[in-house]
N, C-alpha and C. Protein backbone atom coordinates (compact mmCIF):
# COMPACT_ATOMS: atom_id res chain seq x y z
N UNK A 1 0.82 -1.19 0.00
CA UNK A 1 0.00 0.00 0.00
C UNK A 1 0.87 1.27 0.00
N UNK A 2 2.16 1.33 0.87
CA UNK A 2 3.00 2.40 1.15
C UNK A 2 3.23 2.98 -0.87
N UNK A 3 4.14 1.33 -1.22
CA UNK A 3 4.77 2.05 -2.78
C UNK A 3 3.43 2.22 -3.36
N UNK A 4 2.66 2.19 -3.35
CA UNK A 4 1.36 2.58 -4.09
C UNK A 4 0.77 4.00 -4.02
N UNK A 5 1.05 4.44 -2.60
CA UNK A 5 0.94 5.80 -2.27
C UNK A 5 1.83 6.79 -2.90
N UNK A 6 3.03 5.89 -2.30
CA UNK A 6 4.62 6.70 -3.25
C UNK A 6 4.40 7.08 -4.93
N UNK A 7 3.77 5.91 -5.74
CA UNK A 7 4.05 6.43 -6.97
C UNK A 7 2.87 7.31 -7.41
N UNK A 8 1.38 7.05 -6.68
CA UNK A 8 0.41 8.25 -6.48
C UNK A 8 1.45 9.89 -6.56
N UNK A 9 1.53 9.76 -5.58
CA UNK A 9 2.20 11.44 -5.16
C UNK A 9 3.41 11.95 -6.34
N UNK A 10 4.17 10.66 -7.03
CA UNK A 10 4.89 10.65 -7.73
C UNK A 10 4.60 11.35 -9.14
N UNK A 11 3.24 10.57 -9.20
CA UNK A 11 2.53 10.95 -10.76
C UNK A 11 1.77 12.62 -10.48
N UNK A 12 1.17 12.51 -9.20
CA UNK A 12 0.55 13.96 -9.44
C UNK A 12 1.88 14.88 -9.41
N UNK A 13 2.73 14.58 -8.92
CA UNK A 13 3.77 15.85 -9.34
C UNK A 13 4.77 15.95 -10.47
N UNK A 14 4.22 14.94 -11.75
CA UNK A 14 4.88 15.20 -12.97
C UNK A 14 5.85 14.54 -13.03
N UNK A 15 6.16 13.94 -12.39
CA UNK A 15 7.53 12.44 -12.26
C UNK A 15 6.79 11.12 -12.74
N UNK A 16 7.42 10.46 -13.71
CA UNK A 16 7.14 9.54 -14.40
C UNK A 16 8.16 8.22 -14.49
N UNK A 17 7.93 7.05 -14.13
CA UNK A 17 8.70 6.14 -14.18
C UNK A 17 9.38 6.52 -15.27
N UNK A 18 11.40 5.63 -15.02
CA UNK A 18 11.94 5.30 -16.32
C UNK A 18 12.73 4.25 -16.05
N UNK A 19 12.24 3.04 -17.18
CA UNK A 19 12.70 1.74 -16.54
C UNK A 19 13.45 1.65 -17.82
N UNK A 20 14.04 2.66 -18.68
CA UNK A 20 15.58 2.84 -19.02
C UNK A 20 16.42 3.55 -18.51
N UNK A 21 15.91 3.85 -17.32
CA UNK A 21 17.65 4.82 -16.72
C UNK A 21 18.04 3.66 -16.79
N UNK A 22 19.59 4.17 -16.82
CA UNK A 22 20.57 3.68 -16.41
C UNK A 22 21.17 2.42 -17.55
N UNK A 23 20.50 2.33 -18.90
CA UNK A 23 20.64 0.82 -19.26
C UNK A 23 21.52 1.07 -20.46
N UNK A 24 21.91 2.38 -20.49
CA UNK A 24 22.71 2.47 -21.54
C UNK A 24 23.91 1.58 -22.27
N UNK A 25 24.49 1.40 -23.03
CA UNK A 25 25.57 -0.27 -23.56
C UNK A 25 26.81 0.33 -22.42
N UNK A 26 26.84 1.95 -22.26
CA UNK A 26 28.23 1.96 -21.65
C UNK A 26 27.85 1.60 -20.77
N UNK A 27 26.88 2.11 -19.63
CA UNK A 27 26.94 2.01 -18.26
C UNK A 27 26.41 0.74 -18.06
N UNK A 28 25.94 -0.18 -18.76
CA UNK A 28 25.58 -1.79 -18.61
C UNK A 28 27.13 -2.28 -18.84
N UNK A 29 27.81 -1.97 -19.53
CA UNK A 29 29.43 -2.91 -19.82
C UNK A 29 30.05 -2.00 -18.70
N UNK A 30 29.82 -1.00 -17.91
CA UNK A 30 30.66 -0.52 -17.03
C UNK A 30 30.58 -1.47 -15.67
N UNK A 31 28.73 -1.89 -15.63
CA UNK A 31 28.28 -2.83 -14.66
C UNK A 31 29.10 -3.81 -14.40
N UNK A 32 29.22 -4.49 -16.16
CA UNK A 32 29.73 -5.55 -15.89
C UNK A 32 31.10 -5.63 -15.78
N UNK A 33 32.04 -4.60 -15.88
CA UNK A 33 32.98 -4.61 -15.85
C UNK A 33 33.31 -4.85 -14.51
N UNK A 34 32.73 -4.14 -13.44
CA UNK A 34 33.24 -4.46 -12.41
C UNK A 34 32.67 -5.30 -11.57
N UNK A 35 31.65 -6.09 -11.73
CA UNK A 35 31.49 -7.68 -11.27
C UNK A 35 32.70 -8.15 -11.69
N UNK A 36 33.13 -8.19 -12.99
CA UNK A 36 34.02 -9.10 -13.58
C UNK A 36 35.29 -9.10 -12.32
N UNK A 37 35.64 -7.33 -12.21
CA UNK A 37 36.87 -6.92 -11.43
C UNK A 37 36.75 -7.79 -9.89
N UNK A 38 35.78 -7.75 -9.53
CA UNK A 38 35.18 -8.40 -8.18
C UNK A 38 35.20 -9.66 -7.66
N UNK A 39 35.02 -10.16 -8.86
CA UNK A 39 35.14 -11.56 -9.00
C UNK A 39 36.36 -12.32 -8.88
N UNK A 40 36.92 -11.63 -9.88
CA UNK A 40 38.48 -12.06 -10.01
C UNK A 40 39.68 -11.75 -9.09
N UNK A 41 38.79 -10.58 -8.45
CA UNK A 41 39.93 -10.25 -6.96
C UNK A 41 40.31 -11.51 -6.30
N UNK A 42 41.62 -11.53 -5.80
CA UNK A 42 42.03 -12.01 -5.15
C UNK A 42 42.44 -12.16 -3.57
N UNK A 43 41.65 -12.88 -2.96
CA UNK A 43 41.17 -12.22 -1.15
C UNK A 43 42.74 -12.35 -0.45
N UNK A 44 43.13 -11.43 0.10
CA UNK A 44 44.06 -10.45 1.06
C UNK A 44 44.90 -11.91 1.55
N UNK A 45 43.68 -12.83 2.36
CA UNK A 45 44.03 -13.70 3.56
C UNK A 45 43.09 -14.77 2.85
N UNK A 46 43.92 -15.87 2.28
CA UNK A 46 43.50 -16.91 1.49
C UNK A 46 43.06 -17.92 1.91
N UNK A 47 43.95 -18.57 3.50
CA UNK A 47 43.24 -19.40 4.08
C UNK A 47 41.34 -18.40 4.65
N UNK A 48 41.63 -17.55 4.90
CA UNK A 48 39.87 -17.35 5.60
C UNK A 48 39.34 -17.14 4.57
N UNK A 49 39.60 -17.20 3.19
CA UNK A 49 38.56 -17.25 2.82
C UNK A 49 38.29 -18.61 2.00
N UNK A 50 39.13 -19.14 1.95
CA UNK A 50 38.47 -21.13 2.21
C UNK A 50 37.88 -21.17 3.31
N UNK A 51 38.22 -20.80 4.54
CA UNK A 51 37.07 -21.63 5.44
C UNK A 51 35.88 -20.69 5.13
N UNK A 52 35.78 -19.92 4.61
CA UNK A 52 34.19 -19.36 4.50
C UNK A 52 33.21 -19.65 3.42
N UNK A 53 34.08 -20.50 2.41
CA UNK A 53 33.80 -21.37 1.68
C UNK A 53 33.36 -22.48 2.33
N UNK A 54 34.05 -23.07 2.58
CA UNK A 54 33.37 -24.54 3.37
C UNK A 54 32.40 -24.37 4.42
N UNK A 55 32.58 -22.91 4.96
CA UNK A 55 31.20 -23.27 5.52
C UNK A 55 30.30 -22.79 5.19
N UNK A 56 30.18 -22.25 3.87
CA UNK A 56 28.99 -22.28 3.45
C UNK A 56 28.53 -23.46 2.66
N UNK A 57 29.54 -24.26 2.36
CA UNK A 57 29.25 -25.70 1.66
C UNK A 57 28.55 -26.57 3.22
N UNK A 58 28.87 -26.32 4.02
CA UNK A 58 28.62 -27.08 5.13
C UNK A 58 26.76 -26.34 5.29
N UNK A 59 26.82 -25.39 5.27
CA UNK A 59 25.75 -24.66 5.53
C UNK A 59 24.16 -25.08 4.45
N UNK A 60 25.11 -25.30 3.00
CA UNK A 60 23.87 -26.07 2.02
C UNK A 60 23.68 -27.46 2.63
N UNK A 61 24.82 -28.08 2.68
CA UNK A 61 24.55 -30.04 3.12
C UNK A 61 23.10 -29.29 4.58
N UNK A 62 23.52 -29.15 5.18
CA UNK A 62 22.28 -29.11 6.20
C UNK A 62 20.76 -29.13 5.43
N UNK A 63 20.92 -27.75 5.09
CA UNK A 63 19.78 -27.50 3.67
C UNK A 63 18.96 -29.14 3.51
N UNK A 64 19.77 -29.59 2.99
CA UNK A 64 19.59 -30.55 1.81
C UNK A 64 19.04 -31.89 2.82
N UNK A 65 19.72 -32.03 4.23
CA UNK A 65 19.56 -32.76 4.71
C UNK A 65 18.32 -32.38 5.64
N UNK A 66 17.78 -31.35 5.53
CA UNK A 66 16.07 -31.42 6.11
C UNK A 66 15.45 -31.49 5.47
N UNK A 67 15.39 -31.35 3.93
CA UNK A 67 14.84 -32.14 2.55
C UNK A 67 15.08 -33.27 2.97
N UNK A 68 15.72 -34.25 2.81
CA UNK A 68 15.74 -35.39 2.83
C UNK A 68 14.79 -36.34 3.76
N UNK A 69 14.78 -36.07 5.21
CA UNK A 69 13.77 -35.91 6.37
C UNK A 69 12.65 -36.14 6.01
């Protein structure tokens, strides 16, 4: 009900959705540019971030094992 109010007040004051901001080829390949950069970083302290790996591997097996149940 709130965002419903929001885009009410939105429209009576001459503001109009735009569900192309932002989608331009540069600023979409700029997006992806830096996921890419993010990704490929290389973490500081290598052992912690294996164990935060495994425990999130540890964290799905649970998951999976109250499915099973």
């Amino acid at each position: 009900m709130e965002a419903l109010q929001i885009l009410k007040f939105s429209f009576k004051h001459g503001e109009r959705l735009n569900f192309t901001s932002g989608t331009t080829k540069e600023e979409e390949i700029s997006i992806m540019e830096a996921v890419f950069a993010d990704q490929m970083r290389v973490p500081e302290d290598i052992n912690s971030f294996i164990d935060s790996l495994l425990l999130h591997v540890d964290d799905e097996d649970d998951d999976y094992e109250d499915v099973e149940d």
